[in-house]
N, C-alpha and C. Protein backbone atom coordinates (compact mmCIF):
# COMPACT_ATOMS: atom_id res chain seq x y z
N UNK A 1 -15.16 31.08 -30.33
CA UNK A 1 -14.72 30.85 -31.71
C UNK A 1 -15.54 29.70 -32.30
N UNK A 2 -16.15 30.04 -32.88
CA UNK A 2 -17.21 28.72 -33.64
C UNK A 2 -16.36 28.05 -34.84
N UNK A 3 -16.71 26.75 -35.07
CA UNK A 3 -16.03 25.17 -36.24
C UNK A 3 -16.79 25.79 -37.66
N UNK A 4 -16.04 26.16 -38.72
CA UNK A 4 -17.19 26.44 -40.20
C UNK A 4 -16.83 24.96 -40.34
N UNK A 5 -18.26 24.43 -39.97
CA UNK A 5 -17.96 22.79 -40.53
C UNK A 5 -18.19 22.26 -42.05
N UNK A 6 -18.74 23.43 -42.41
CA UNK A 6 -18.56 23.47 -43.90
C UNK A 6 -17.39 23.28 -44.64
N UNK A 7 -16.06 23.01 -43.93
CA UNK A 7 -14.77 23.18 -44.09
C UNK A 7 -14.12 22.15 -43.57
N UNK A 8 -14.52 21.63 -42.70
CA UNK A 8 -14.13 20.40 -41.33
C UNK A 8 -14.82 19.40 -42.28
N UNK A 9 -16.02 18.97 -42.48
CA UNK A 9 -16.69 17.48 -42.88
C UNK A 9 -15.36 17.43 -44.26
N UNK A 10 -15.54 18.04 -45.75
CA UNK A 10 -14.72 17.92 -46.29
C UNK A 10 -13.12 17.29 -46.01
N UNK A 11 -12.73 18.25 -45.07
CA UNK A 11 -11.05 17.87 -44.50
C UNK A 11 -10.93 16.74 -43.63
N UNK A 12 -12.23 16.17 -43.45
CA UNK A 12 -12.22 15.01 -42.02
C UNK A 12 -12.11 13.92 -43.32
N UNK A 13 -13.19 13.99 -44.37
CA UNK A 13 -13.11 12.82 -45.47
C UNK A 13 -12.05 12.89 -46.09
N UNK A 14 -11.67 14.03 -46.75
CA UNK A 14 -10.23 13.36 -47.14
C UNK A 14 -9.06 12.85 -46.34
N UNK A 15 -8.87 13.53 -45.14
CA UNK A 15 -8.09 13.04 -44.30
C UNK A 15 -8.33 11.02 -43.90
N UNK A 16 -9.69 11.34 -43.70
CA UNK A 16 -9.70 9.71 -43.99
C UNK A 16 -9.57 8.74 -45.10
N UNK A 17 -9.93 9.53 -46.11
CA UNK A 17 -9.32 8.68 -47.51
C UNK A 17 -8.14 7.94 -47.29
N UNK A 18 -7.34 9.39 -46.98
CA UNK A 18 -5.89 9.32 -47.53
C UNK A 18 -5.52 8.21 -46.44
N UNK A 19 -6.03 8.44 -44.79
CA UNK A 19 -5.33 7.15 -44.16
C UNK A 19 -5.71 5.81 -44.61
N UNK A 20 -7.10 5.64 -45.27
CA UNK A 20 -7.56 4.48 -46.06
C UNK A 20 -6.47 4.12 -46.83
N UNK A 21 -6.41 4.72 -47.87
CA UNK A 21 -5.74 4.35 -48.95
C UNK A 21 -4.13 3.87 -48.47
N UNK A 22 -3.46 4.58 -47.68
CA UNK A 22 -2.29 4.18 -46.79
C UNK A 22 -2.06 3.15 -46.51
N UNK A 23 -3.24 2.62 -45.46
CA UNK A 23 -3.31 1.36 -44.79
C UNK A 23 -3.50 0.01 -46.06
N UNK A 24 -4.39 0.46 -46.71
CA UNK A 24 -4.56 -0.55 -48.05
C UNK A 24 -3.23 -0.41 -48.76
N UNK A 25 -2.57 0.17 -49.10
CA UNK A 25 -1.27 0.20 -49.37
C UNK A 25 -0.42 -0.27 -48.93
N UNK A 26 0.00 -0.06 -47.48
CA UNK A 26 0.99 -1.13 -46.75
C UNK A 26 0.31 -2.94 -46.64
N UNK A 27 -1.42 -3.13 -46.38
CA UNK A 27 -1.70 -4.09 -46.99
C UNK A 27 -1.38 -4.84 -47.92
N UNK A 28 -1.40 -4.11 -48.85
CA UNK A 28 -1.24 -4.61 -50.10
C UNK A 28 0.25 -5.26 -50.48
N UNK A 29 0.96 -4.22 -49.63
CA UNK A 29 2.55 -4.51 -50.21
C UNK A 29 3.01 -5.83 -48.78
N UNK A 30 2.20 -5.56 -47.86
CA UNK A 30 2.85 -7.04 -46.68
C UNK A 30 2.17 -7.94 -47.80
N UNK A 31 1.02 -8.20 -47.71
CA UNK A 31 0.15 -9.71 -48.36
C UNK A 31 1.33 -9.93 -49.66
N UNK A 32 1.60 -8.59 -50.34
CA UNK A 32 2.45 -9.79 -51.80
C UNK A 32 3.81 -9.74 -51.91
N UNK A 33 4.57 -9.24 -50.63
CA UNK A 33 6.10 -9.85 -50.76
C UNK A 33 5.51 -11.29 -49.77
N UNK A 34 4.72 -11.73 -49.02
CA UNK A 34 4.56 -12.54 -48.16
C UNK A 34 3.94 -13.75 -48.72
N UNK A 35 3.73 -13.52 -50.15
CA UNK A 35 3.27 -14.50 -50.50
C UNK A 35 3.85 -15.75 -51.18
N UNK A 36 4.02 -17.31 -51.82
CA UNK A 36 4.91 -18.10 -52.43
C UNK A 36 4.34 -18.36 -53.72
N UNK A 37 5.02 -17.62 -54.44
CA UNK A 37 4.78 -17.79 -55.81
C UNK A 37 4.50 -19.10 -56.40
N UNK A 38 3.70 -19.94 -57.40
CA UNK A 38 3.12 -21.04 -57.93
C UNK A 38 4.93 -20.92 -58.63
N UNK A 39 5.59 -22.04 -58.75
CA UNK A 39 6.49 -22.53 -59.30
C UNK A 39 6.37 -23.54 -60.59
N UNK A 40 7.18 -23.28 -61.78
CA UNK A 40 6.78 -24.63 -62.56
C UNK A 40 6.69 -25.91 -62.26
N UNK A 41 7.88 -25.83 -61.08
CA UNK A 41 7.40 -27.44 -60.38
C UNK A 41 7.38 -27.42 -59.11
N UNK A 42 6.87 -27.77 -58.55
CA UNK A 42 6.59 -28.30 -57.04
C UNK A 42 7.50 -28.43 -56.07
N UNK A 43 8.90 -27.65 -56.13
CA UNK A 43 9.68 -28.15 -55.40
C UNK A 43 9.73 -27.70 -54.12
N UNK A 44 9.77 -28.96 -53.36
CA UNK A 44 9.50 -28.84 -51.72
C UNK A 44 11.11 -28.83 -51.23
N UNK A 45 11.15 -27.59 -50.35
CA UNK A 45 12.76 -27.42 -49.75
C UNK A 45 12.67 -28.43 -48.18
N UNK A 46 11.23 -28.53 -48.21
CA UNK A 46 11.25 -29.43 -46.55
C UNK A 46 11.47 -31.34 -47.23
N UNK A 47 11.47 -31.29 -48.26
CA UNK A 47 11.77 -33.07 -48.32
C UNK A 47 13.25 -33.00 -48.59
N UNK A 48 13.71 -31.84 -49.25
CA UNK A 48 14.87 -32.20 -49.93
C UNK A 48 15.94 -31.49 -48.39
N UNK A 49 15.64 -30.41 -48.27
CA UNK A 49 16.53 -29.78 -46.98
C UNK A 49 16.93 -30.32 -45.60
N UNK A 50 14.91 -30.11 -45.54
CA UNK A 50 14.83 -31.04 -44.06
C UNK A 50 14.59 -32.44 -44.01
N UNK A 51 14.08 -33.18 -44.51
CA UNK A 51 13.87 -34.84 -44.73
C UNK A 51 15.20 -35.35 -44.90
N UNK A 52 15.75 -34.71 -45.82
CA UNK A 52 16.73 -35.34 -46.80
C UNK A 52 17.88 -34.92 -46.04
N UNK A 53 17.97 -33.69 -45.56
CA UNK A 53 19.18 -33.13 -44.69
C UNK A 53 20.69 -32.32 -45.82
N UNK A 54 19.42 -32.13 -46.79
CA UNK A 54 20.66 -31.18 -48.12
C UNK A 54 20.98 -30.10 -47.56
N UNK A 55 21.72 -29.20 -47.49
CA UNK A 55 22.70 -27.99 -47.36
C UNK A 55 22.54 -27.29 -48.21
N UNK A 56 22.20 -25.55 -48.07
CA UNK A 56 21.40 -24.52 -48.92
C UNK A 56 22.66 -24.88 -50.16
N UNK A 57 24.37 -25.03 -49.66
CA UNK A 57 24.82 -24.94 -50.91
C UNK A 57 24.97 -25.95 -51.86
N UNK A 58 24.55 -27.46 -51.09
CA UNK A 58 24.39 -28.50 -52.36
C UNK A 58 24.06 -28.27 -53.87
N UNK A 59 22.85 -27.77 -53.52
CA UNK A 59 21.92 -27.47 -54.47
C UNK A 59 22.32 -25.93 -55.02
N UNK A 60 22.69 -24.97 -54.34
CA UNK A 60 22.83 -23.17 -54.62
C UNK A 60 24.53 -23.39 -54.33
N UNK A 61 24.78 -24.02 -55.61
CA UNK A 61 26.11 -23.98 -55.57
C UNK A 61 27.28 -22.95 -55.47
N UNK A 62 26.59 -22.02 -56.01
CA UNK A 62 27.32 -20.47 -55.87
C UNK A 62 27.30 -19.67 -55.05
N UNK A 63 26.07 -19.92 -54.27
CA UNK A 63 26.43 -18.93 -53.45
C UNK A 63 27.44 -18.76 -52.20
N UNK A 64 28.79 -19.79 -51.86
CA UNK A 64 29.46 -19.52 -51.32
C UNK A 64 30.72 -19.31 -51.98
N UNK A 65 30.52 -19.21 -53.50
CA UNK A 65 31.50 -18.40 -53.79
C UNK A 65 31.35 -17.12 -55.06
N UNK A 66 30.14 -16.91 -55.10
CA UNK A 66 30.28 -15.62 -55.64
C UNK A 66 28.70 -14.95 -55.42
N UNK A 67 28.59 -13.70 -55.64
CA UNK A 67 27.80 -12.46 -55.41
C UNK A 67 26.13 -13.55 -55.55
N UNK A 68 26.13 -14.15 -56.08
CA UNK A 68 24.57 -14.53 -56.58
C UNK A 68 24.37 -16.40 -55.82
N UNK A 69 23.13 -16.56 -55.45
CA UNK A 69 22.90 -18.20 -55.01
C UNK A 69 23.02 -19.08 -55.91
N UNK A 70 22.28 -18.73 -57.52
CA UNK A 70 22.17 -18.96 -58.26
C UNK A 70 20.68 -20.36 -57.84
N UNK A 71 20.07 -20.45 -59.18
CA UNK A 71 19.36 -21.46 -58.78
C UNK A 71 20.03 -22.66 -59.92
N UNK A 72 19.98 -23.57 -58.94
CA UNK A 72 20.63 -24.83 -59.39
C UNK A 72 20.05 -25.77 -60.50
N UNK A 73 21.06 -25.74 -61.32
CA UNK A 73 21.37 -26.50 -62.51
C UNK A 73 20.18 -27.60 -62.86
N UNK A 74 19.52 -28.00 -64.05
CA UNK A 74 19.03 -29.31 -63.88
C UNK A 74 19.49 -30.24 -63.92
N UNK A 75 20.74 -30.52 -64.08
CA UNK A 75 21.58 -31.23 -64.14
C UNK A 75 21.64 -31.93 -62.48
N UNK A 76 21.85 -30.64 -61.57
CA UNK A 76 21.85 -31.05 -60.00
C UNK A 76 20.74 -32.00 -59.73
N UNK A 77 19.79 -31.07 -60.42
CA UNK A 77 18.48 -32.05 -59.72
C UNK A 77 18.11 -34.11 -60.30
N UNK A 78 18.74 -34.02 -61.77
CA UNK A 78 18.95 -35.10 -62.29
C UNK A 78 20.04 -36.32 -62.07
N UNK A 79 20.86 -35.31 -61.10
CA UNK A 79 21.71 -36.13 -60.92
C UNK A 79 21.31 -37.31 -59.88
N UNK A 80 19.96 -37.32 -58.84
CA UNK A 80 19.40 -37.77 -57.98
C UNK A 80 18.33 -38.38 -58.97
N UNK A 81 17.31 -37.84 -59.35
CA UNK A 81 15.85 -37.55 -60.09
C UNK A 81 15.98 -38.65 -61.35
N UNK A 82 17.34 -39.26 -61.98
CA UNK A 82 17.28 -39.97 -62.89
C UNK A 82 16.57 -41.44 -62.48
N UNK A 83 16.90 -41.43 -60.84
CA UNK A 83 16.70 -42.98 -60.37
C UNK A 83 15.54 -43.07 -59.03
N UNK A 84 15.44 -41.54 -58.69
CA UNK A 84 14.76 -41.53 -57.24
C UNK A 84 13.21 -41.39 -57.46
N UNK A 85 12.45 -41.60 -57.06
CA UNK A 85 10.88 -41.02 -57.39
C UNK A 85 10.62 -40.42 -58.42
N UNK A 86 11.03 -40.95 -59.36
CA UNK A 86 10.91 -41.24 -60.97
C UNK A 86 9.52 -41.01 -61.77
N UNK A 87 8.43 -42.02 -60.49
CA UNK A 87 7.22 -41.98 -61.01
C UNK A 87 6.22 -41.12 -60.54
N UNK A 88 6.91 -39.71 -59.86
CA UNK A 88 5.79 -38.94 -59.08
C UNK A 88 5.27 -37.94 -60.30
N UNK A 89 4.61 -36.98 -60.10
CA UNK A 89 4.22 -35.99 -61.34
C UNK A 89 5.21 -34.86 -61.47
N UNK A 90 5.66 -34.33 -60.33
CA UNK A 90 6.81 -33.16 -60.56
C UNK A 90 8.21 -34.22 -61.06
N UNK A 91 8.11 -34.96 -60.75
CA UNK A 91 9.41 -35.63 -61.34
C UNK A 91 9.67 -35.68 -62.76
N UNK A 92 8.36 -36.25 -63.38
CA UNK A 92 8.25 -36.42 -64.50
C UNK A 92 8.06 -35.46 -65.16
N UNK A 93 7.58 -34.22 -64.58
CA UNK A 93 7.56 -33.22 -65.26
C UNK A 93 9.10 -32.15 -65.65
N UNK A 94 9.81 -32.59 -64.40
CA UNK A 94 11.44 -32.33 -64.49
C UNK A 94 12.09 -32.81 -65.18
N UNK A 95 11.94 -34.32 -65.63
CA UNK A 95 12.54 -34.88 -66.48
C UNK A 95 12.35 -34.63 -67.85
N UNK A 96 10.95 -33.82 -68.11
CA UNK A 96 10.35 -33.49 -69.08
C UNK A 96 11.32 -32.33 -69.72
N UNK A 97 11.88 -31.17 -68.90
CA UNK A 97 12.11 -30.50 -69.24
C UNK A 97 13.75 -30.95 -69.92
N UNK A 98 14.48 -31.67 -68.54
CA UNK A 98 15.41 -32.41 -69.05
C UNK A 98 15.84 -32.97 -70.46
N UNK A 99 15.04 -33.53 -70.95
CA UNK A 99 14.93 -34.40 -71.93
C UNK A 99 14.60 -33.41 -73.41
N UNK A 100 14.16 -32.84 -73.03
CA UNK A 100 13.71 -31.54 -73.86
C UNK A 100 15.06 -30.03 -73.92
N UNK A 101 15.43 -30.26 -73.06
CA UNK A 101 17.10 -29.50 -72.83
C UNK A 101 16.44 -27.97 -72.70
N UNK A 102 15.10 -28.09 -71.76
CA UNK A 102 14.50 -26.43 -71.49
C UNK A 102 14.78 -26.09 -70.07
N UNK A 103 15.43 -24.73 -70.22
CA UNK A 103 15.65 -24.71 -68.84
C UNK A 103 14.47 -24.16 -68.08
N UNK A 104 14.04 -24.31 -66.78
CA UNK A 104 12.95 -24.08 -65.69
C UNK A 104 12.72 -22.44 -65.87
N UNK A 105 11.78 -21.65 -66.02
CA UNK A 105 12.02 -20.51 -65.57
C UNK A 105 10.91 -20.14 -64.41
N UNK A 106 12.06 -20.31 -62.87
CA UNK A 106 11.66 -20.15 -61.93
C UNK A 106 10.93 -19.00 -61.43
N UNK A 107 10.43 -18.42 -60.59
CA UNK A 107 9.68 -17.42 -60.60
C UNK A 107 10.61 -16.80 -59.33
N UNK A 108 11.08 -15.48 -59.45
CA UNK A 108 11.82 -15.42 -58.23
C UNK A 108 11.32 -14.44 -57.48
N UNK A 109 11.72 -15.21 -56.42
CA UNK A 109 11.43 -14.63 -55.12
C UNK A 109 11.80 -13.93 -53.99
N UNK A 110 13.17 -13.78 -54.00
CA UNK A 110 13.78 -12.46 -52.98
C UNK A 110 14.85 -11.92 -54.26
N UNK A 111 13.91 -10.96 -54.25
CA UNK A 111 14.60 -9.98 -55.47
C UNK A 111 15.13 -8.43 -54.35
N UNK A 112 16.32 -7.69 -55.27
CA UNK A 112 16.71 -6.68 -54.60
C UNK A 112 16.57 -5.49 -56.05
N UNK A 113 16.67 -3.97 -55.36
CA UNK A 113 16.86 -3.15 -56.64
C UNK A 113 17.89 -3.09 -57.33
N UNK A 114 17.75 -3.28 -58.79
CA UNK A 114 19.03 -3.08 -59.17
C UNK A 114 20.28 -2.21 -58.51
N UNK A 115 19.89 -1.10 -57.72
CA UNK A 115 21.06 -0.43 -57.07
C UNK A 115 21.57 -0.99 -56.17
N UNK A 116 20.94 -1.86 -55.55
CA UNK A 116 22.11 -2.71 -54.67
C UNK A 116 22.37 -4.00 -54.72
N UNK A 117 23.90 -3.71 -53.80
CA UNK A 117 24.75 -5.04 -54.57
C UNK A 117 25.00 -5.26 -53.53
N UNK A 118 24.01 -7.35 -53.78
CA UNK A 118 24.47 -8.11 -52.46
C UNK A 118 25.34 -9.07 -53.14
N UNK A 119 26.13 -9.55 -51.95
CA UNK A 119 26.81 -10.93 -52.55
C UNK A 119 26.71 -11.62 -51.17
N UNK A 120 25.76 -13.23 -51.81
CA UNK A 120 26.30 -14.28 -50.74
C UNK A 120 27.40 -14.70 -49.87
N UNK A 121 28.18 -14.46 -51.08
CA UNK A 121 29.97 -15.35 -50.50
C UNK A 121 30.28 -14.20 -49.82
N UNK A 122 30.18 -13.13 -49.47
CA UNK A 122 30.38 -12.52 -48.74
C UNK A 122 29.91 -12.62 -46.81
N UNK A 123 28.28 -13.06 -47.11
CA UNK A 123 27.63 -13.25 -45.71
C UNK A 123 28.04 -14.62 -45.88
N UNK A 124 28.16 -15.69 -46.49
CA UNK A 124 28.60 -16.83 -46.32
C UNK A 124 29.90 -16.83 -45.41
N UNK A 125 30.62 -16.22 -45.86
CA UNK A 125 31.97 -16.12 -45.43
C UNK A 125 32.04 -15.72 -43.84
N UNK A 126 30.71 -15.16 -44.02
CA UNK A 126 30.66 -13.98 -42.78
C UNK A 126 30.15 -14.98 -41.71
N UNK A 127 30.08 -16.09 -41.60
CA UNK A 127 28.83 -17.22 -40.45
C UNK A 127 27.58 -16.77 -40.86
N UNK A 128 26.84 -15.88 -41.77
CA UNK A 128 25.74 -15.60 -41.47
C UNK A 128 24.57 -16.55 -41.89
N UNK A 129 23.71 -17.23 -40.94
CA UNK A 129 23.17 -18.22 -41.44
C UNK A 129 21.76 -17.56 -42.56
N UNK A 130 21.69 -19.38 -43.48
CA UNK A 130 20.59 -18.71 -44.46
C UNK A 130 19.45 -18.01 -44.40
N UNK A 131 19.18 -18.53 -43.01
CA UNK A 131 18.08 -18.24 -42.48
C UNK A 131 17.57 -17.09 -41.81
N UNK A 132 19.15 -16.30 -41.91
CA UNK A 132 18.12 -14.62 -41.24
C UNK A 132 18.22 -14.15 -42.49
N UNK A 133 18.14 -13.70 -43.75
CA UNK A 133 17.42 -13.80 -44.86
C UNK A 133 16.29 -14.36 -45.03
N UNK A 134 16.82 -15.24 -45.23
CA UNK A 134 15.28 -16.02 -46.09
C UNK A 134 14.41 -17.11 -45.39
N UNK A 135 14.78 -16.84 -43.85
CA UNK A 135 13.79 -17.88 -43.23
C UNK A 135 13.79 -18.83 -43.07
N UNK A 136 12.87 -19.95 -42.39
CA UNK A 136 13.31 -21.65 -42.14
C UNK A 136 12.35 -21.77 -42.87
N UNK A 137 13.34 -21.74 -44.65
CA UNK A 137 13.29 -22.53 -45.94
C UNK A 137 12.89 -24.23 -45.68
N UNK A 138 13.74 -24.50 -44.81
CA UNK A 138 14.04 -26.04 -44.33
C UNK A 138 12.17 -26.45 -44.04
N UNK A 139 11.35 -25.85 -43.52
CA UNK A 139 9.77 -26.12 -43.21
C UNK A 139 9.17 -26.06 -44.29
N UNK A 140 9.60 -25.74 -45.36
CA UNK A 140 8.44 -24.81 -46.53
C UNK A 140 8.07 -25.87 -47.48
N UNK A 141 7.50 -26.02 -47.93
CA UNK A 141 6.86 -26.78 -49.15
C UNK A 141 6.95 -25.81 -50.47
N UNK A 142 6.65 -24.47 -50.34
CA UNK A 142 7.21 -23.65 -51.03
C UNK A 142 7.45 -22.01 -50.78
N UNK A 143 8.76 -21.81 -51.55
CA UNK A 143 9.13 -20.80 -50.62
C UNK A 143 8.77 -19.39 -51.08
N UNK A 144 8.83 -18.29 -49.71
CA UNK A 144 8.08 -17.09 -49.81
C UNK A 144 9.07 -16.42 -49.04
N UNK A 145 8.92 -14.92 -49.45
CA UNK A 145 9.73 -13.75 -49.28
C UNK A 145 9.03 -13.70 -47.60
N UNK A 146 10.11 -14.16 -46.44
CA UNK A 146 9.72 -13.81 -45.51
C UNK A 146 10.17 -12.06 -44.29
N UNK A 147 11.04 -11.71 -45.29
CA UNK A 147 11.62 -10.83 -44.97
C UNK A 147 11.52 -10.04 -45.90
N UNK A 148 11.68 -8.39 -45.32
CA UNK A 148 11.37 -7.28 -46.41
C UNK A 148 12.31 -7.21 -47.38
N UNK A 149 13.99 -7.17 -47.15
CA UNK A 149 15.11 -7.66 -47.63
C UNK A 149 15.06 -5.49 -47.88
N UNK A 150 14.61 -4.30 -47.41
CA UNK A 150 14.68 -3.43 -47.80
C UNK A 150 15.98 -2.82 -46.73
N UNK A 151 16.25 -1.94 -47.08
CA UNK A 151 17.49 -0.77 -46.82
C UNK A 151 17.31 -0.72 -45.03
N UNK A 152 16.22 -0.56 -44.63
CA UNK A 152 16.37 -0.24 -43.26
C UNK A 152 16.21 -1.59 -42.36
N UNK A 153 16.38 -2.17 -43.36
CA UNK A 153 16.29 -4.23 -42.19
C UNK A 153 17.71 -4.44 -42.50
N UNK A 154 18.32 -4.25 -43.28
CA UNK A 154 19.27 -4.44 -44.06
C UNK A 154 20.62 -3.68 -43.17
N UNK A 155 20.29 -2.31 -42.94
CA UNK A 155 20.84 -1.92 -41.84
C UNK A 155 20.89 -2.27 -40.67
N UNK A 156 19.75 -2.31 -39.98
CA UNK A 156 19.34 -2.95 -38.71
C UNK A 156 20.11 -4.18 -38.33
N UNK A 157 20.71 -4.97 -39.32
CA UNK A 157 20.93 -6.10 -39.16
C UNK A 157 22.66 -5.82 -39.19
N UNK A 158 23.04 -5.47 -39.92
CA UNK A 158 24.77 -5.04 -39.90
C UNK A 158 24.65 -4.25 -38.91
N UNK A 159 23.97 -2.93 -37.92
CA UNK A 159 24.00 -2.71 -36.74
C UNK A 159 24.45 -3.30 -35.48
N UNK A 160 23.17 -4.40 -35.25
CA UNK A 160 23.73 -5.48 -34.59
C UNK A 160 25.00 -6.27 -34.54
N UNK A 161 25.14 -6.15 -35.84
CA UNK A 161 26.45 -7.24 -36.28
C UNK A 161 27.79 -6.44 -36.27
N UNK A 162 27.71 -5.36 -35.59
CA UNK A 162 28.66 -4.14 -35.77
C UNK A 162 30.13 -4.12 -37.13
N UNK A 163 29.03 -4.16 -38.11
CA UNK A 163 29.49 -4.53 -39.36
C UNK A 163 29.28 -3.21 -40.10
N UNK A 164 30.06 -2.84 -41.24
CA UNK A 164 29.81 -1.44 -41.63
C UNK A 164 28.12 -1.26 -42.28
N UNK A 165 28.16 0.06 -42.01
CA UNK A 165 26.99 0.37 -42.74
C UNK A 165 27.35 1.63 -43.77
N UNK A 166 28.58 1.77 -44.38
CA UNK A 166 29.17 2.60 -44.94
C UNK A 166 27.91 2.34 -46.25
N UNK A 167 27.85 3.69 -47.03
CA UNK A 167 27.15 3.24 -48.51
C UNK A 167 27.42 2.44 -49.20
N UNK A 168 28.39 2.47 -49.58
CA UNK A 168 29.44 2.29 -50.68
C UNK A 168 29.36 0.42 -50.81
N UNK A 169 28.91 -0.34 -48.94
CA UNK A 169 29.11 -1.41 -49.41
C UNK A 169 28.47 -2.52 -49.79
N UNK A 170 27.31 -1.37 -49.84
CA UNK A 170 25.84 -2.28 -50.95
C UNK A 170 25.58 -0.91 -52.10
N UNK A 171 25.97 0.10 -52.15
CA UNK A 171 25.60 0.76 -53.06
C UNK A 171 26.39 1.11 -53.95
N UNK A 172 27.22 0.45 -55.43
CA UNK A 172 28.39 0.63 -56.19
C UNK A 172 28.01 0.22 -57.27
């Protein structure tokens, strides 16, 4: 039985395209959930978390009691920032906004699809620490999506935790 390779070279290149393009694709999508977005200001979670020894909910006041972390108030951050390192450049640039009564618009970074519905105070409630989410925040200078945060990690993880994986209790 003889190869019409007249038929084969064609089907070998596209076949390799397509795994090209694949691989550059999953590329593409690890490098930019993995990456830490430029923030309006500089805020380092390792001076304030780990140096300082703050608690995710000092600052993310909500998230042990309702669906969202929320990002914290400028008010929180002023409440320190009026008297502490006053004269650094992100300071002053915080105070800037302060003073100006603009709120920050942070750039965010572990986003979910609108179809599902997480709530903190829920894994809060649950022992689950911050950190199998979102990583040791506490090291970062600035922070990055270290986890996929998608449907099948998401499972994987209430698996273990022999916690439901019913639909209904992220999908409503």
């Amino acid at each position: 039985m003889a190869i019409n390779t007249r038929k084969l070279i064609p089907f070998l290149v596209g076949y390799f395209l397509v795994c090209l393009l694949a691989v550059g694709a999953l590329g593409w999508y690890w490098l930019d959930y993995q990456q830490a977005p430029v923030q309006p200001i500089d805020f380092s979670h390792q001076i304030h978390a780990n140096k300082l020894g703050l608690e995710c909910v000092f600052c993310h006041t909500t998230a042990a009691v309702s669906a969202r972390a929320s990002v914290p108030p400028l008010q929180r951050c002023m409440e320190c920032h009026e008297s502490a390192a006053t004269d650094r450049p992100e300071i002053v640039k915080l105070t800037g906004y302060w003073k100006a009564r603009q709120p920050i618009e942070w750039v965010k970074v572990h986003d979910l699809p609108w179809h599902a519905h997480f709530t903190h105070k829920r894994h809060i409630v649950a022992g689950v620490d911050c950190t199998v989410c979102h990583g040791q925040v506490k090291g970062e200078h600035r922070v990055r999506r270290v986890r996929s945060l998608m449907m099948g990690w998401c499972v994987d993880c209430h698996r273990s935790k022999q916690v439901s994986i019913d639909c209904w209790v992220c999908h409503h």
